[in-house]
N, C-alpha and C. Protein backbone atom coordinates (compact mmCIF):
# COMPACT_ATOMS: atom_id res chain seq x y z
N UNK A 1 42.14 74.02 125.46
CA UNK A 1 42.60 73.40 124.23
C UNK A 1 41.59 73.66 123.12
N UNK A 2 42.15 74.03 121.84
CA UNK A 2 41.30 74.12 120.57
C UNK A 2 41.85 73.14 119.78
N UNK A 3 40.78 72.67 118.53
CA UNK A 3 41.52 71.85 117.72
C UNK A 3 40.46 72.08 116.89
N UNK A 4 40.68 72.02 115.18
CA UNK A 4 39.75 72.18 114.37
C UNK A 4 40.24 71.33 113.61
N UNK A 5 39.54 70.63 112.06
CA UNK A 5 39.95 69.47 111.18
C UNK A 5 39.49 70.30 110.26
N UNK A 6 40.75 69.94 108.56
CA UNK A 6 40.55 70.53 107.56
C UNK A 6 40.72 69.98 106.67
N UNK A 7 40.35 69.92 105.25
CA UNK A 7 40.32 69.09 104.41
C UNK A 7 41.80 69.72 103.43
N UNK A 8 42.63 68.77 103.39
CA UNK A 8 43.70 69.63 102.14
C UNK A 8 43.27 69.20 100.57
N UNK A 9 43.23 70.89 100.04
CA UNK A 9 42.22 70.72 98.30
C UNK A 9 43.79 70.97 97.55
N UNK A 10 44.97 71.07 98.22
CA UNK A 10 45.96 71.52 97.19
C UNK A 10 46.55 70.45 96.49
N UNK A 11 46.55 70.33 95.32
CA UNK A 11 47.19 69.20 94.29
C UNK A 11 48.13 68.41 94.72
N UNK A 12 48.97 69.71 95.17
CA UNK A 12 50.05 68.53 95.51
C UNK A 12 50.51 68.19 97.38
N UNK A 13 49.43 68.75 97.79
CA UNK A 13 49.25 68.59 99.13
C UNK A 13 50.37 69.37 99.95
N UNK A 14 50.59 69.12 101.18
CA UNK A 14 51.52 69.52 102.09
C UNK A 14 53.02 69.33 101.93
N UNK A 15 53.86 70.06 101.20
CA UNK A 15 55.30 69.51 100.67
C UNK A 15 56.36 70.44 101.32
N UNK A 16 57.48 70.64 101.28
CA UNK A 16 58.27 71.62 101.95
C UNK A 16 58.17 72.77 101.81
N UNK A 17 57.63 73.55 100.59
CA UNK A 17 57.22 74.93 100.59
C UNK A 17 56.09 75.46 101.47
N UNK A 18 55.13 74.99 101.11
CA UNK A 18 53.86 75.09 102.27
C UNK A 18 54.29 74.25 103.85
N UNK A 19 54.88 73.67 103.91
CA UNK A 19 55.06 73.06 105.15
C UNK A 19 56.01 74.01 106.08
N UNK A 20 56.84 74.94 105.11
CA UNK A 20 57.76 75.67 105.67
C UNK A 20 57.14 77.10 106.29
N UNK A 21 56.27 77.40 105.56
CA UNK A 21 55.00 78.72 105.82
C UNK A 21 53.84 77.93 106.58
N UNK A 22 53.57 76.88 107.31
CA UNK A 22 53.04 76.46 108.62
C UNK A 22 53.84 76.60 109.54
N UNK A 23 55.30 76.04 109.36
CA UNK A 23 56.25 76.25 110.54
C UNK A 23 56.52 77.37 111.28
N UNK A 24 56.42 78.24 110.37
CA UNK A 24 57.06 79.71 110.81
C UNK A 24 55.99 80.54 111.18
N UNK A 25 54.56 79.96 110.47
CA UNK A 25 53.63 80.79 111.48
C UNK A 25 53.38 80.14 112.75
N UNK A 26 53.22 78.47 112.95
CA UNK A 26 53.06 78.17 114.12
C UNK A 26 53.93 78.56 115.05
N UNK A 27 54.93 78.85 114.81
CA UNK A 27 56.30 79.72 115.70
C UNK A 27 55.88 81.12 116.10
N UNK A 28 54.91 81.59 115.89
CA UNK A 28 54.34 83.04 116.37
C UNK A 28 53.05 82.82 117.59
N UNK A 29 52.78 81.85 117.46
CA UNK A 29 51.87 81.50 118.96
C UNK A 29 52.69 81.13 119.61
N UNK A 30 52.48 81.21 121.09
CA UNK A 30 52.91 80.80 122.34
C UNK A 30 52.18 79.16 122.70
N UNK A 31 50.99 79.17 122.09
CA UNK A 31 50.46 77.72 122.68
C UNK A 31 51.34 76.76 121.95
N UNK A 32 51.07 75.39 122.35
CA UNK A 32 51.83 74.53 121.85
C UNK A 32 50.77 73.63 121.15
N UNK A 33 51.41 73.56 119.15
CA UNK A 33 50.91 73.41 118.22
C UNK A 33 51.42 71.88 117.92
N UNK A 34 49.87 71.33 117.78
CA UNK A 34 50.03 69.89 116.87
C UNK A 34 49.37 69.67 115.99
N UNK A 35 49.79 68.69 114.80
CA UNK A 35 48.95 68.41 113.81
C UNK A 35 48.70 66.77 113.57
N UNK A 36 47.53 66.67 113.15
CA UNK A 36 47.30 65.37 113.23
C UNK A 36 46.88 64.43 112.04
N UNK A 37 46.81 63.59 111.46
CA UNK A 37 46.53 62.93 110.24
C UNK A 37 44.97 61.76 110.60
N UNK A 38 44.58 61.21 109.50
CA UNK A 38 43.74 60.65 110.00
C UNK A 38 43.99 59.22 110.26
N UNK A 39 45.27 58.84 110.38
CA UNK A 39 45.38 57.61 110.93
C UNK A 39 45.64 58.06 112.70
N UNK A 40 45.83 58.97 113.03
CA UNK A 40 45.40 59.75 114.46
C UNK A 40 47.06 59.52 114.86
N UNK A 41 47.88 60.05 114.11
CA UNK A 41 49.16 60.29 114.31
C UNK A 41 49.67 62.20 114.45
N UNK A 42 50.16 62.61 115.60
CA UNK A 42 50.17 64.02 115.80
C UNK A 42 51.68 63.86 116.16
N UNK A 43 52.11 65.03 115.84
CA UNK A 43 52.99 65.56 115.65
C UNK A 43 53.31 66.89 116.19
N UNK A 44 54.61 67.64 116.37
CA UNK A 44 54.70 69.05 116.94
C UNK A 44 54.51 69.63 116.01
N UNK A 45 53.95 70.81 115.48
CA UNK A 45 53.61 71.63 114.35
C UNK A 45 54.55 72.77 114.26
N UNK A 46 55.81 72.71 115.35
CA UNK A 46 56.36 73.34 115.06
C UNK A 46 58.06 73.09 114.24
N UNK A 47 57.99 71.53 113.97
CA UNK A 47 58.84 70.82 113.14
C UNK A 47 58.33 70.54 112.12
N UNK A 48 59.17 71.08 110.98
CA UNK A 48 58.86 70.64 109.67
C UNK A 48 59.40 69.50 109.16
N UNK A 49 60.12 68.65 109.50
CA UNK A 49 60.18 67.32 109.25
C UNK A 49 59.53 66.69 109.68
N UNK A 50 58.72 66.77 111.16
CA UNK A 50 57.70 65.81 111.69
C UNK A 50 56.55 66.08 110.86
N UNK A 51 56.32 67.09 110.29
CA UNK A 51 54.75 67.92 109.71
C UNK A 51 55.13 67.07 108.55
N UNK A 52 56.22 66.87 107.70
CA UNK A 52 56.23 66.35 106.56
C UNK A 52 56.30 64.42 106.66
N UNK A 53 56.63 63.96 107.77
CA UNK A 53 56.27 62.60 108.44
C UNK A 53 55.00 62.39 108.22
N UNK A 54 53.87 62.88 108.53
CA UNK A 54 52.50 62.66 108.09
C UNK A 54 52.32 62.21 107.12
N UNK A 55 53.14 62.86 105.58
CA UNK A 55 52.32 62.43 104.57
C UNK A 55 51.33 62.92 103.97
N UNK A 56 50.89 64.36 104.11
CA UNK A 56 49.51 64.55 103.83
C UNK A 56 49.14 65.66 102.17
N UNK A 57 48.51 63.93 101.82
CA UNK A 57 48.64 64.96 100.29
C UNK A 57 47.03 65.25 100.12
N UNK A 58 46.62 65.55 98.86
CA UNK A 58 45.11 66.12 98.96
C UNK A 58 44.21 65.47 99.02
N UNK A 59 43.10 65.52 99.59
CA UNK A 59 42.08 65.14 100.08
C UNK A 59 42.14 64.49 101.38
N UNK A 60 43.01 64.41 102.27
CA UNK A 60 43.48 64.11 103.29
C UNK A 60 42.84 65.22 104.51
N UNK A 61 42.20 64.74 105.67
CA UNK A 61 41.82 65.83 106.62
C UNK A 61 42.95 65.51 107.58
N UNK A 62 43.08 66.92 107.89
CA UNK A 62 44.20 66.90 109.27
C UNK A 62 43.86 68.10 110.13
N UNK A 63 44.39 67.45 111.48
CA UNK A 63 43.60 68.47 112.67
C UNK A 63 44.53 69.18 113.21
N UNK A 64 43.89 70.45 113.54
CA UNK A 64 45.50 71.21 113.95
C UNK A 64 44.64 71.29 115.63
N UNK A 65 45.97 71.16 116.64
CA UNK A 65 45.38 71.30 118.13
C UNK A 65 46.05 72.01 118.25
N UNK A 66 45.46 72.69 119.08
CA UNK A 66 46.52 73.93 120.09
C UNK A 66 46.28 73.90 121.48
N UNK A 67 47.27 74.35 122.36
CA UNK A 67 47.06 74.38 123.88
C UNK A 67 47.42 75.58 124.22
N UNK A 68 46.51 76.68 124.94
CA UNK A 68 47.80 77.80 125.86
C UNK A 68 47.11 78.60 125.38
N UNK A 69 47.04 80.02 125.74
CA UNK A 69 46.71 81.35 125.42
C UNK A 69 46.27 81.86 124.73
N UNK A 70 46.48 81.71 123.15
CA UNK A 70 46.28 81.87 122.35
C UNK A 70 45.88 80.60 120.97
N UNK A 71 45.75 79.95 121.80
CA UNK A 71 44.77 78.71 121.12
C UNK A 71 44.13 78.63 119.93
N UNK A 72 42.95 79.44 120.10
CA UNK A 72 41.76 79.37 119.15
C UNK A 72 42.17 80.28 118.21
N UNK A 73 43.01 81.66 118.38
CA UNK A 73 43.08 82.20 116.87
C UNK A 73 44.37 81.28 116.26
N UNK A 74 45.43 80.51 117.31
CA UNK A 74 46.37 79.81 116.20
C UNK A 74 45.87 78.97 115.75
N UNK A 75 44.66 77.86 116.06
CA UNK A 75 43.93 77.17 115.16
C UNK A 75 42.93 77.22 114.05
N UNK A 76 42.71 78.58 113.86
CA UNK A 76 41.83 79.15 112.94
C UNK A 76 42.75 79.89 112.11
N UNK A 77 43.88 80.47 112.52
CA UNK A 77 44.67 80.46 111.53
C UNK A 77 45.83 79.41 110.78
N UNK A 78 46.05 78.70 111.74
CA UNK A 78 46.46 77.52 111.04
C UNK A 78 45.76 76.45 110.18
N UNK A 79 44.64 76.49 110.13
CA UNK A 79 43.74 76.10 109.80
C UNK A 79 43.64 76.61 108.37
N UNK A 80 43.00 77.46 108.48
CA UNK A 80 42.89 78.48 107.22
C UNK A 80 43.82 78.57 106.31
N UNK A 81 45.61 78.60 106.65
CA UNK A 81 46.62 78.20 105.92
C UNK A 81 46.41 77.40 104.91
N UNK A 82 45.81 75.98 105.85
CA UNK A 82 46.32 74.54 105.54
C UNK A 82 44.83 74.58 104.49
N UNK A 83 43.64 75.05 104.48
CA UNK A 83 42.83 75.00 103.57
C UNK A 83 42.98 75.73 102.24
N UNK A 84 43.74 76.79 102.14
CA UNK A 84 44.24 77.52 100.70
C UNK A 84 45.48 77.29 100.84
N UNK A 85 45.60 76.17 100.80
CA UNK A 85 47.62 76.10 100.22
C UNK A 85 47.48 76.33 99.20
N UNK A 86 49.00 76.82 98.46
CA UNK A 86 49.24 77.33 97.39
C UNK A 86 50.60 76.74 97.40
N UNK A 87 50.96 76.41 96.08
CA UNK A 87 52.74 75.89 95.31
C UNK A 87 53.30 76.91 95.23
């Protein structure tokens, strides 16, 4: 298992455009992707209604976990996403 924590700097935080370009990359790993908020609520990362259940607008850290095979590069790239969001 990998899991890394990231700070979101985007204005308007995690909304359906960016939430929709997490979905579809976490859909290219095989491990099984969660994300987490800091009230320690996780979610499948591969639903974008649960990802948007969180809540997570900026300045908010959230942890992405992964399990399975390919783990550590989907958390460093999911990761990395979630730190340069863009509108």
């Amino acid at each position: 298992m990998a899991f890394k924590t990231v700070e979101i700097t985007n204005d308007t935080g995690l909304h359906t455009r960016p939430g929709n370009e997490f979905v579809t990359v976490a859909k290219t790993f095989e491990s099984k992707i969660e994300v987490e908020n800091e009230a320690g609520k996780k979610v499948k990362g591969t639903s974008l209604l649960k990802l948007l259940s969180l809540g997570i607008k900026k300045g908010t850290n959230v942890t992405v976990h992964a399990e399975g095979t390919d783990a550590d590069v989907a958390v460093e790239k999911l990761t990395d996403l979630l730190a340069n969001l863009r509108d």
